[in-house]
N, C-alpha and C. Protein backbone atom coordinates (compact mmCIF):
# COMPACT_ATOMS: atom_id res chain seq x y z
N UNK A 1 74.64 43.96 167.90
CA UNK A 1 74.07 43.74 166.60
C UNK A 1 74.25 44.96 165.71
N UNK A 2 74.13 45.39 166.28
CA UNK A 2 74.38 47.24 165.74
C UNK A 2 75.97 47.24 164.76
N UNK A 3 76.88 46.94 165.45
CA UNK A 3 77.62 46.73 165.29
C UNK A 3 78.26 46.02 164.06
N UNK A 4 77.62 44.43 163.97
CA UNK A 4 77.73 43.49 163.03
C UNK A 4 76.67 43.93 161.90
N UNK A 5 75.62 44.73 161.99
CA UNK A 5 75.05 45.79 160.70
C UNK A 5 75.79 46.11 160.13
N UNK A 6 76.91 47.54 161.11
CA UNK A 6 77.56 48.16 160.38
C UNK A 6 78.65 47.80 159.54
N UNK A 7 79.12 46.98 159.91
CA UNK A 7 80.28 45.91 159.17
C UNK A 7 79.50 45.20 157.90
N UNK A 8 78.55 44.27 157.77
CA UNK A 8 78.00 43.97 157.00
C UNK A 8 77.51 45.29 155.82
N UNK A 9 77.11 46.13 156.08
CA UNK A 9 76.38 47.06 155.58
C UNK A 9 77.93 47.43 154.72
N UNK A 10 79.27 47.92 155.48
CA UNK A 10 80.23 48.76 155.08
C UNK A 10 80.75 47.17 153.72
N UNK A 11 80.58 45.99 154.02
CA UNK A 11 81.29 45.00 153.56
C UNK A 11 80.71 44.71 152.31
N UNK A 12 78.75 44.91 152.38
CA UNK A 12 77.98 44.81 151.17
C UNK A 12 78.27 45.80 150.00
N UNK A 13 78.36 47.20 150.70
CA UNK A 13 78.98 48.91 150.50
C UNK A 13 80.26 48.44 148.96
N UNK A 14 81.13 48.43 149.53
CA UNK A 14 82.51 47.74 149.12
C UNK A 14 82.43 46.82 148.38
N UNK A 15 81.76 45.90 148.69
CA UNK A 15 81.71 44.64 147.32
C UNK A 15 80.96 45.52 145.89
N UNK A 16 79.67 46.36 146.63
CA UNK A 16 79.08 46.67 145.13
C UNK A 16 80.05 47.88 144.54
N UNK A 17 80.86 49.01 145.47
CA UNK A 17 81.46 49.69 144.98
C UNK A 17 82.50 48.78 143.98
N UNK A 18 83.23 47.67 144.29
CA UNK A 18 84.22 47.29 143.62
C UNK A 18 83.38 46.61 142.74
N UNK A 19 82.48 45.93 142.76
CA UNK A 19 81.74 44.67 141.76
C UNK A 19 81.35 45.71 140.63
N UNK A 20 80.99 47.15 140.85
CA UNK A 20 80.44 47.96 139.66
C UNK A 20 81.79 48.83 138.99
N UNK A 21 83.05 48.73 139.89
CA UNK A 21 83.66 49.44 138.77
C UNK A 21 84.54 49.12 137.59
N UNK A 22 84.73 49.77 136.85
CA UNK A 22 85.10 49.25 135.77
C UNK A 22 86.51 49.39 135.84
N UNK A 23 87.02 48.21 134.95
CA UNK A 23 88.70 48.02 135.19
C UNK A 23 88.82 49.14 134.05
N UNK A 24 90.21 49.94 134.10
CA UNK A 24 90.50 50.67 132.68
C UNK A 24 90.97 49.76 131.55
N UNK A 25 90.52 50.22 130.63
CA UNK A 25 91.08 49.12 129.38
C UNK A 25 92.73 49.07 129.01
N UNK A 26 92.80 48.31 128.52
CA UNK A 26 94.12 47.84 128.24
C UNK A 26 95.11 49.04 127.19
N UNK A 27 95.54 49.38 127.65
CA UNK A 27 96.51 50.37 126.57
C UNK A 27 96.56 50.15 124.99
N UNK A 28 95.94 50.58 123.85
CA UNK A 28 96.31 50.12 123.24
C UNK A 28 98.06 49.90 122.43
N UNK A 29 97.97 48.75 121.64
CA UNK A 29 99.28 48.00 121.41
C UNK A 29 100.12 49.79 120.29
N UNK A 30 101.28 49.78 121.13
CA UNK A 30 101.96 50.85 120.27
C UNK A 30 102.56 50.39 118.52
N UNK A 31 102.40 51.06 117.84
CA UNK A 31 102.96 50.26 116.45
C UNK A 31 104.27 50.90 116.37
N UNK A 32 104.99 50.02 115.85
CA UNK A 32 106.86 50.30 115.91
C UNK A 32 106.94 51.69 115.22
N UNK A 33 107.78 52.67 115.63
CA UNK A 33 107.82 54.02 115.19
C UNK A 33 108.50 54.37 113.68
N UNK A 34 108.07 54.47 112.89
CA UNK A 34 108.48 54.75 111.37
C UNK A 34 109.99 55.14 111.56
N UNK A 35 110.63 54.48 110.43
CA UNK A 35 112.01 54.33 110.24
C UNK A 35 111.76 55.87 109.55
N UNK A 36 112.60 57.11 109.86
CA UNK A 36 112.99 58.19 109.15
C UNK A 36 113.77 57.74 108.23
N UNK A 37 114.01 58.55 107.16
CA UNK A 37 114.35 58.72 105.86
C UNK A 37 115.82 59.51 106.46
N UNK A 38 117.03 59.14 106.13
CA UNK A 38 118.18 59.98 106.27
C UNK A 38 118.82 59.60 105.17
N UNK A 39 119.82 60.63 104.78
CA UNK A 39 121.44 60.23 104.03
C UNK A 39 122.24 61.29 103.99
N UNK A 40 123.53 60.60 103.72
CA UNK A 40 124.71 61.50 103.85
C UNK A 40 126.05 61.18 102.64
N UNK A 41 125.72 62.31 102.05
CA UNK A 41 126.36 61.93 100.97
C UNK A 41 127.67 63.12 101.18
N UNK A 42 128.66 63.08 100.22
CA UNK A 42 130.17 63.54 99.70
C UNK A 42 130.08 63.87 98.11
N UNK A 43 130.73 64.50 97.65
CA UNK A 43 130.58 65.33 96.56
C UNK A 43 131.42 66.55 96.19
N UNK A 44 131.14 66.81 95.24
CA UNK A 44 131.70 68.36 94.51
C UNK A 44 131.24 69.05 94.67
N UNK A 45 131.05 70.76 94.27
CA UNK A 45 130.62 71.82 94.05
C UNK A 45 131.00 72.63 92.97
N UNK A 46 131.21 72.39 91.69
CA UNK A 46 132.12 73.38 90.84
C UNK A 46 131.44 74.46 90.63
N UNK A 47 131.73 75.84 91.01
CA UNK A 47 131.12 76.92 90.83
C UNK A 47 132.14 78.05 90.30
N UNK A 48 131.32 78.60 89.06
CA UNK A 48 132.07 79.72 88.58
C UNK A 48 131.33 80.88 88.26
N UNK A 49 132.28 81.93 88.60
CA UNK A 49 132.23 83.48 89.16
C UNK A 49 132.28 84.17 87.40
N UNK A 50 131.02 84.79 86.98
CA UNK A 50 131.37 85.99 86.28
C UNK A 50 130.90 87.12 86.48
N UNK A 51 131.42 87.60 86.50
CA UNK A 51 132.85 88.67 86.20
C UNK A 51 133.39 87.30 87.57
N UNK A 52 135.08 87.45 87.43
CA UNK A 52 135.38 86.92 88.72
C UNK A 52 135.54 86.98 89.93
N UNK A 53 135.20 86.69 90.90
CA UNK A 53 135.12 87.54 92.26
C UNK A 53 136.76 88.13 92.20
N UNK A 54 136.11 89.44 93.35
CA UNK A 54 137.38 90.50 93.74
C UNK A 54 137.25 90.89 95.26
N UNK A 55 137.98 91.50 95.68
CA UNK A 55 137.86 92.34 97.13
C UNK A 55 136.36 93.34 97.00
N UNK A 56 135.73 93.61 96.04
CA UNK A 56 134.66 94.34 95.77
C UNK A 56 133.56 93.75 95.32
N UNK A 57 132.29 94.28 96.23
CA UNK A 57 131.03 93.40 96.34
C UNK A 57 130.33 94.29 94.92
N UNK A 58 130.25 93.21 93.96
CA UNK A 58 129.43 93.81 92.91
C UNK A 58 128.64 92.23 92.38
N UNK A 59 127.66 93.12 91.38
CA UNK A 59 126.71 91.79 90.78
C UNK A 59 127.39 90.82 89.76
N UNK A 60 127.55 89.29 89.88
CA UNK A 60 128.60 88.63 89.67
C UNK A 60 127.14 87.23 89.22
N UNK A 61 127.72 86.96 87.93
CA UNK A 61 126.76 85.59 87.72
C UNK A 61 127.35 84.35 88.33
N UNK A 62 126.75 83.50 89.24
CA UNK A 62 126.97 82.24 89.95
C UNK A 62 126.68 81.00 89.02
N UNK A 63 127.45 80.03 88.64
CA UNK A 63 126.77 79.10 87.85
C UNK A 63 127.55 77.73 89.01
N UNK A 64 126.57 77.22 89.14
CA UNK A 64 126.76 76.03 90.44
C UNK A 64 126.71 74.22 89.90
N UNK A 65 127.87 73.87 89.55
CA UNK A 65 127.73 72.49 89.25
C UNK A 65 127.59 71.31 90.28
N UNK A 66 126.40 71.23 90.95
CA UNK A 66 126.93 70.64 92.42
C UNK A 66 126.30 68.60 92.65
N UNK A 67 127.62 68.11 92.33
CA UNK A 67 127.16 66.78 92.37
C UNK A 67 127.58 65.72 93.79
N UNK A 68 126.74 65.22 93.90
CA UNK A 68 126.79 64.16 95.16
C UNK A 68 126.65 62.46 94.61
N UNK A 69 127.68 61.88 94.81
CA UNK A 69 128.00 60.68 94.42
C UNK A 69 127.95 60.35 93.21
N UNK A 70 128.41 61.68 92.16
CA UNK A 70 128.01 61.81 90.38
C UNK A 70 129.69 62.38 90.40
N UNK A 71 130.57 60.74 89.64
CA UNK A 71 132.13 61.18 89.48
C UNK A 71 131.63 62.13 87.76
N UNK A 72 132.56 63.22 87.82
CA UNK A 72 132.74 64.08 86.47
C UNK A 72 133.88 64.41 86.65
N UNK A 73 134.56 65.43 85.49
CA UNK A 73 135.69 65.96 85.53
C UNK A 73 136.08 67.10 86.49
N UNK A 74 134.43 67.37 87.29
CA UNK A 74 135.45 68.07 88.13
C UNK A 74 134.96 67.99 89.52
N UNK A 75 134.06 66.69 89.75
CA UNK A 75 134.08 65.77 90.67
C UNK A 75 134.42 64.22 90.50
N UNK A 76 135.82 63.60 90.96
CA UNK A 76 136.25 63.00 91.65
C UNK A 76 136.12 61.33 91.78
N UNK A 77 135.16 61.83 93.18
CA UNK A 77 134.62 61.19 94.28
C UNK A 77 133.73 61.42 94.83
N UNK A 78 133.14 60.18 95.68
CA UNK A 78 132.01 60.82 96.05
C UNK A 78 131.18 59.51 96.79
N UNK A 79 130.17 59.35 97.34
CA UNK A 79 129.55 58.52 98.13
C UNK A 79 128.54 58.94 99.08
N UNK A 80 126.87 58.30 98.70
CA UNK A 80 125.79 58.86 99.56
C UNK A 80 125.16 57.18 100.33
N UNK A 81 125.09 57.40 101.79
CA UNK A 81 124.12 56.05 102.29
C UNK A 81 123.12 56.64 102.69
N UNK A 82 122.20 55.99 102.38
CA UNK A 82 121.03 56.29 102.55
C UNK A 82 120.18 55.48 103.60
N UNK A 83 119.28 55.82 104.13
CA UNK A 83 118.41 54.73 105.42
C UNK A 83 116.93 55.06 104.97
N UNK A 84 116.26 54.19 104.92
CA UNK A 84 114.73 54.49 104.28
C UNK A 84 114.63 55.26 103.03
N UNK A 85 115.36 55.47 102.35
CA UNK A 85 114.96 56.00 100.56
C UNK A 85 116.24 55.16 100.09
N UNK A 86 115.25 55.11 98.83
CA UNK A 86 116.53 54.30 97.85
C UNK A 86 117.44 55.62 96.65
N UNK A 87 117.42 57.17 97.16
CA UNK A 87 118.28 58.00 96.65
C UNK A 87 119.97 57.49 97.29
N UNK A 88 120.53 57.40 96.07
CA UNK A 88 122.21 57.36 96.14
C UNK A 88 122.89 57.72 95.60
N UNK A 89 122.68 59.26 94.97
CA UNK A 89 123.35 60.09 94.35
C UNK A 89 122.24 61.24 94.31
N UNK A 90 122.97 62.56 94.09
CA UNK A 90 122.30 63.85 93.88
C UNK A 90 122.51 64.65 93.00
N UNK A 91 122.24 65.61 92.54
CA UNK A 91 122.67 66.93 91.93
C UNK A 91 121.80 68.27 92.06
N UNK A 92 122.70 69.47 91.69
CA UNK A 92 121.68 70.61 92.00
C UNK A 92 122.59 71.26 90.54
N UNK A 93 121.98 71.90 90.19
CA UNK A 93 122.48 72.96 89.01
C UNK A 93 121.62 73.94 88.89
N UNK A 94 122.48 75.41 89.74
CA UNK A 94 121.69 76.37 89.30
C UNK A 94 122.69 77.77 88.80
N UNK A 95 121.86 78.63 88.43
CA UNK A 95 122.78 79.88 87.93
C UNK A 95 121.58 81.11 88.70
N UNK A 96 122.68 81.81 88.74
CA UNK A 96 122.11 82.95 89.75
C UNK A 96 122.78 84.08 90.03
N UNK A 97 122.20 85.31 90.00
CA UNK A 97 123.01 86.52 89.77
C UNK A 97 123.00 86.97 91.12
N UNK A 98 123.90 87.03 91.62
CA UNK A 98 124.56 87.57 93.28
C UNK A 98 125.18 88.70 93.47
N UNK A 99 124.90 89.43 94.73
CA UNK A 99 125.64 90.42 94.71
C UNK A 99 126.89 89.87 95.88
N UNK A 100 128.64 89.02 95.14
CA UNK A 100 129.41 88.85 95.95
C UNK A 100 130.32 89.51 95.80
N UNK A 101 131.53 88.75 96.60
CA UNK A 101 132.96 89.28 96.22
C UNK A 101 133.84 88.05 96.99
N UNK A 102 135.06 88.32 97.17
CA UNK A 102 135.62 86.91 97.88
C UNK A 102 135.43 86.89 98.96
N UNK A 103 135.19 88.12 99.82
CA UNK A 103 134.92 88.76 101.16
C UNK A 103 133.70 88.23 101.82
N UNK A 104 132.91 88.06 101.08
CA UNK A 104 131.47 87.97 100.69
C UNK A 104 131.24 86.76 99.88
N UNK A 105 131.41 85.48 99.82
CA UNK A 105 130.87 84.65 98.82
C UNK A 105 129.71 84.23 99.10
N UNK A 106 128.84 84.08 100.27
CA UNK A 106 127.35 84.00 99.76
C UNK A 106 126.28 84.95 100.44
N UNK A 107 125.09 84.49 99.81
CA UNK A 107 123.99 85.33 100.69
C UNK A 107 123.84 84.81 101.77
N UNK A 108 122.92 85.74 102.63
CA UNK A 108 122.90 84.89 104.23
C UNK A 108 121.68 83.52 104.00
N UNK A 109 120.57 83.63 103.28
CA UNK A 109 119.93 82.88 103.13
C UNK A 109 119.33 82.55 101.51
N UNK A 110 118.24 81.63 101.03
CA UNK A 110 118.35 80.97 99.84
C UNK A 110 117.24 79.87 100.12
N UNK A 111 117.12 79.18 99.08
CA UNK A 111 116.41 78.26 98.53
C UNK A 111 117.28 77.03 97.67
N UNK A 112 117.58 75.79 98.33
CA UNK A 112 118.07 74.73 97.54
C UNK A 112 117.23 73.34 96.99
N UNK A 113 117.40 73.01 95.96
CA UNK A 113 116.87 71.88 95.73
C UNK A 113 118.01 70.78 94.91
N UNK A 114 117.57 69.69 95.38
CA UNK A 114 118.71 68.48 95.37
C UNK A 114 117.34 67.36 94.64
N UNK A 115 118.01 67.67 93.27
CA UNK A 115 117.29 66.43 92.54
C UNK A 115 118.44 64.93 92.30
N UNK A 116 117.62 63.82 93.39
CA UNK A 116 117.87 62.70 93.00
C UNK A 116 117.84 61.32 92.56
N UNK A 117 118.90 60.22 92.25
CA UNK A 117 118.45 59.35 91.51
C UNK A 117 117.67 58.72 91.31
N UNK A 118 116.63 59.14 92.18
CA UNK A 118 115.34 57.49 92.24
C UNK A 118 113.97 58.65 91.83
N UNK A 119 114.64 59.48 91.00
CA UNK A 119 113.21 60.58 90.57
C UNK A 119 112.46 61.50 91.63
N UNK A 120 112.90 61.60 92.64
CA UNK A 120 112.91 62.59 93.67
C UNK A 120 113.28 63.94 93.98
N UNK A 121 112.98 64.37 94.74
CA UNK A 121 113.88 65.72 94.99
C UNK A 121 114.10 66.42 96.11
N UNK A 122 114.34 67.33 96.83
CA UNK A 122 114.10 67.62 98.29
C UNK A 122 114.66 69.14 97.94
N UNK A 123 114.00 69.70 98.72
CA UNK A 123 113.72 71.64 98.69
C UNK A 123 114.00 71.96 100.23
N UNK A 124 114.71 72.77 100.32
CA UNK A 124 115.05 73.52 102.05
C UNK A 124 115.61 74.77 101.58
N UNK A 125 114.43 75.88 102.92
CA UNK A 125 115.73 76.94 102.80
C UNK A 125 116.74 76.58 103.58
N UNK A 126 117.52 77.42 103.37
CA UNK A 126 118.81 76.93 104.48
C UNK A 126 119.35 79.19 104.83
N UNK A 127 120.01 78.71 105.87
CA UNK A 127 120.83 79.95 105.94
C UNK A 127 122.28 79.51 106.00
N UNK A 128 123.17 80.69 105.56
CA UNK A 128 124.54 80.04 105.35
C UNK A 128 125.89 80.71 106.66
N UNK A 129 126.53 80.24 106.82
CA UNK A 129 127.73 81.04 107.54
C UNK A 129 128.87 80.45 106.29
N UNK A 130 129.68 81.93 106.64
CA UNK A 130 131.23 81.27 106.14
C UNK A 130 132.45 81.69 107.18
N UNK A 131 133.03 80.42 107.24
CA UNK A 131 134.65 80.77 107.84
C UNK A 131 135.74 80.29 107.04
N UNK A 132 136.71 81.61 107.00
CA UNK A 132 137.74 81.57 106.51
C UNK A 132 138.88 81.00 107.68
N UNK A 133 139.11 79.87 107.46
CA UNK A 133 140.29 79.56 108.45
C UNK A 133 141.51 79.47 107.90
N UNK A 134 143.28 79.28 108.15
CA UNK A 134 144.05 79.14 107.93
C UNK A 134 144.25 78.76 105.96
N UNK A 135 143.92 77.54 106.33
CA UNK A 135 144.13 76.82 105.05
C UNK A 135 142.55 76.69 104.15
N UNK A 136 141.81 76.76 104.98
CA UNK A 136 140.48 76.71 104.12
C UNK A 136 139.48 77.42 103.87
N UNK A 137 138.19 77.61 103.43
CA UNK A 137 136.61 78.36 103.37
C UNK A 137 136.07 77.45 103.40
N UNK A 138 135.11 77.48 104.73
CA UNK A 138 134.02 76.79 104.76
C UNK A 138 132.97 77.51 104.61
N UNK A 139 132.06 77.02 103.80
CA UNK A 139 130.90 77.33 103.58
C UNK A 139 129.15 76.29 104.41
N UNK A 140 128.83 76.69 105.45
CA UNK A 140 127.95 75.76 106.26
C UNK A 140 126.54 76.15 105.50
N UNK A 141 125.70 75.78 105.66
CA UNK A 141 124.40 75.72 105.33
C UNK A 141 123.21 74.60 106.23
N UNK A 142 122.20 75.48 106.73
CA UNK A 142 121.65 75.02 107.64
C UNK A 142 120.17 75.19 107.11
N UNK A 143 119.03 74.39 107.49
CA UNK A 143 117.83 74.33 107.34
C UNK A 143 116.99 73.00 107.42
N UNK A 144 115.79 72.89 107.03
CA UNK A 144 115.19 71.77 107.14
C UNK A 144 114.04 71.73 105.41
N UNK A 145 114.44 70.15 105.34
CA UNK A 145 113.81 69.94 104.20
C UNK A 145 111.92 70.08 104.08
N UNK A 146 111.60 71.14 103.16
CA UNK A 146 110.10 71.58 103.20
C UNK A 146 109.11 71.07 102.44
N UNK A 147 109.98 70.44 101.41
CA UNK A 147 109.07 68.91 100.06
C UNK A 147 110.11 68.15 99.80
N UNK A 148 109.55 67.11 99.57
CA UNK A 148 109.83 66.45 99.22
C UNK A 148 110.92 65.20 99.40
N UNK A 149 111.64 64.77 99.09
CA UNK A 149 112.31 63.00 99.57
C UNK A 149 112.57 63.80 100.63
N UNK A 150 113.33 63.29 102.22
CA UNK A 150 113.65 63.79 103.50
C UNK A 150 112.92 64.46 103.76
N UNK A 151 111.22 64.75 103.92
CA UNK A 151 110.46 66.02 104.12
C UNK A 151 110.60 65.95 105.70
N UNK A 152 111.09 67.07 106.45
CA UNK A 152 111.04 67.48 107.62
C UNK A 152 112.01 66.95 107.64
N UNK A 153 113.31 66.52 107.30
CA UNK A 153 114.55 65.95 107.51
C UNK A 153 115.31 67.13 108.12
N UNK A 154 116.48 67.22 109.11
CA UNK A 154 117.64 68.58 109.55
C UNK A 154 118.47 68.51 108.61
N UNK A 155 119.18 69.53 107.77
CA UNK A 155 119.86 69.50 106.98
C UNK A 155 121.41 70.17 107.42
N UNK A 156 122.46 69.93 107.02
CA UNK A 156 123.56 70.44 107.24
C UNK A 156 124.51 70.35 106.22
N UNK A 157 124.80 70.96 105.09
CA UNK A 157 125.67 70.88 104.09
C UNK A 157 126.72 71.48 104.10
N UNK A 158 127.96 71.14 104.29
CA UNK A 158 129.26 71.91 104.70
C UNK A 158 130.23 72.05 102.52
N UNK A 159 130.73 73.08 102.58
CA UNK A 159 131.47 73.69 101.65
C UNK A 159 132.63 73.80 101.79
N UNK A 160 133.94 73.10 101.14
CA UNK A 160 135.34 73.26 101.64
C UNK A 160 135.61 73.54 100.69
N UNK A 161 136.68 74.92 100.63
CA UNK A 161 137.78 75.31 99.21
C UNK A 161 138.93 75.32 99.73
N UNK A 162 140.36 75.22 99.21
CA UNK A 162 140.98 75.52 99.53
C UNK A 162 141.65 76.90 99.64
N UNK A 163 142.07 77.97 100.49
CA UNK A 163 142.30 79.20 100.23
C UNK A 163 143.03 79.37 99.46
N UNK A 164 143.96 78.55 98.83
CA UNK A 164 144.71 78.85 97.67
C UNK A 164 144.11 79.28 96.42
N UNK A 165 142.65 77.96 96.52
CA UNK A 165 142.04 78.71 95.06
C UNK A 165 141.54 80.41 95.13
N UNK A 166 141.91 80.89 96.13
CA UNK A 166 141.16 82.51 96.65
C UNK A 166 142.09 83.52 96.27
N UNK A 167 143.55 82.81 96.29
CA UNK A 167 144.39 83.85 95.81
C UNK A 167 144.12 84.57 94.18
N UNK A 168 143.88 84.48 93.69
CA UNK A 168 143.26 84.98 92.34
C UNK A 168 142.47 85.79 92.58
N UNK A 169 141.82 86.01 93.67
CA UNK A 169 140.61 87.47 94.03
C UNK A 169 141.93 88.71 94.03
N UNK A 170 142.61 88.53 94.29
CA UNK A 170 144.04 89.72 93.88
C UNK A 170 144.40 89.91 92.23
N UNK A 171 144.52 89.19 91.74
CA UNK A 171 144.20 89.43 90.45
C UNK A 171 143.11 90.12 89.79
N UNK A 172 143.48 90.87 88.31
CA UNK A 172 142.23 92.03 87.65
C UNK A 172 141.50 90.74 87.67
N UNK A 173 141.60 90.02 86.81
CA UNK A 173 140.11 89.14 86.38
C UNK A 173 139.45 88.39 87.36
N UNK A 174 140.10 88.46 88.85
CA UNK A 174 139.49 87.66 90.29
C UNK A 174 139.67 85.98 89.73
N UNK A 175 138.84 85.51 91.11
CA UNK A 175 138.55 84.12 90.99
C UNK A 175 137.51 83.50 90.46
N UNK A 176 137.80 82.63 88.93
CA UNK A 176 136.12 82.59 88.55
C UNK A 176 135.75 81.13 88.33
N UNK A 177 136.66 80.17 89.26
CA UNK A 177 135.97 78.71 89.47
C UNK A 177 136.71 78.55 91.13
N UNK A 178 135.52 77.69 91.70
CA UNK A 178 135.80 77.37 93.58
C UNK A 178 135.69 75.91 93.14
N UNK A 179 135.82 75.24 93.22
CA UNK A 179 135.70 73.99 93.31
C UNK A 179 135.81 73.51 94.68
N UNK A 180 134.25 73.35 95.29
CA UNK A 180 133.94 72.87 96.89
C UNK A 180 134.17 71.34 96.94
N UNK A 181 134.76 71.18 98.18
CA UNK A 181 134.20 69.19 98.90
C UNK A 181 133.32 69.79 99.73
N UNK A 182 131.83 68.67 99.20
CA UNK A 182 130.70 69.12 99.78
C UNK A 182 130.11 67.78 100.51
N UNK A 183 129.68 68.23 101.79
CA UNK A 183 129.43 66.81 102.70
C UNK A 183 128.01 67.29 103.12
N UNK A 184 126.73 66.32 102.58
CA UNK A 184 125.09 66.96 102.65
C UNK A 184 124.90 65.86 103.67
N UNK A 185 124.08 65.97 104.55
CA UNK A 185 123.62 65.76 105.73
C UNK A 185 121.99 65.84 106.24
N UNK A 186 121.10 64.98 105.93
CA UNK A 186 119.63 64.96 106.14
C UNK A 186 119.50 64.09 107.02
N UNK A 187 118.81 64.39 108.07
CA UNK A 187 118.57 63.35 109.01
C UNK A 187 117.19 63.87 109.65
């Protein structure tokens, strides 16, 4: 009898341990993860050098015509898709006194802003590299957007000249228009 206690006793034990505990609740339902905001647009850069750049790093006014999917006379072409914003074109226009040369065409870092078509705008610092390769200057630019349209977006804006337009830094009056293909990148 002793026996059939202890079984009963361990069996009553067990039912109330399980009858009192509580199931965990149900996970709540995940909500579908927000579509990010990206685009990638193509574009110009018309920028001109005064005094004109030279082999010598001196203070030189920058005036920056820089359009993204905005044809002008001295952009082209051009094309931005966009995913979650309805921006499909850009521009930046600034002027700015630099200390370059052709050796030297930008600072290592900066402040950009890209005002576009749907009344928006987006601000990143960025830092820049340049490589001079064979036939070209690239100009890279890296950072993340800090206000506004793409906020927290990765940014990557690449700068292409051709080195031909560079030959003129040998000349007295240097080179005093680059005309970039510019490919902007927010994601």
């Amino acid at each position: 009898m002793l026996r059939t206690g202890r079984a009963t006793t361990l069996t009553g034990l067990l039912a109330l341990l399980l009858g009192s505990a509580t199931l965990p609740a149900a996970a709540p339902a995940r909500a579908a993860p927000a579509v990010l905001a990206t685009i990638n647009c193509t574009g110009w850069t018309y920028t001109t050098y005064s005094p004109g750049l030279t082999h010598t790093v001196r203070p030189i006014t920058v005036t920056v015509d820089g359009n993204l999917n905005v044809p002008g006379p001295h952009s082209p072409t051009g094309s931005c898709l966009a995913v979650g914003s309805t921006a499909s074109a850009g521009e930046r226009d600034v002027t700015a006194l630099l200390e370059l040369s052709c050796d030297q065409l930008l600072t290592e870092t900066g402040v950009e802003t890209v005002r576009w078509n749907n009344g928006t705008a987006s601000s990143f610092p960025f830092t820049a590299t340049v490589v001079r390769g064979l036939a070209t200057t690239v100009i890279t630019e890296t950072g993340t957007v800090t206000s506004g349209e793409f906020l927290g977006g990765t940014v990557v804006e690449t700068f292409t000249a051709p080195n031909l337009d560079l030959l003129a830094c040998d000349s007295p009056g240097g080179a005093t228009v680059l005309n970039f293909a510019t490919v902007l990148t927010i994601l």
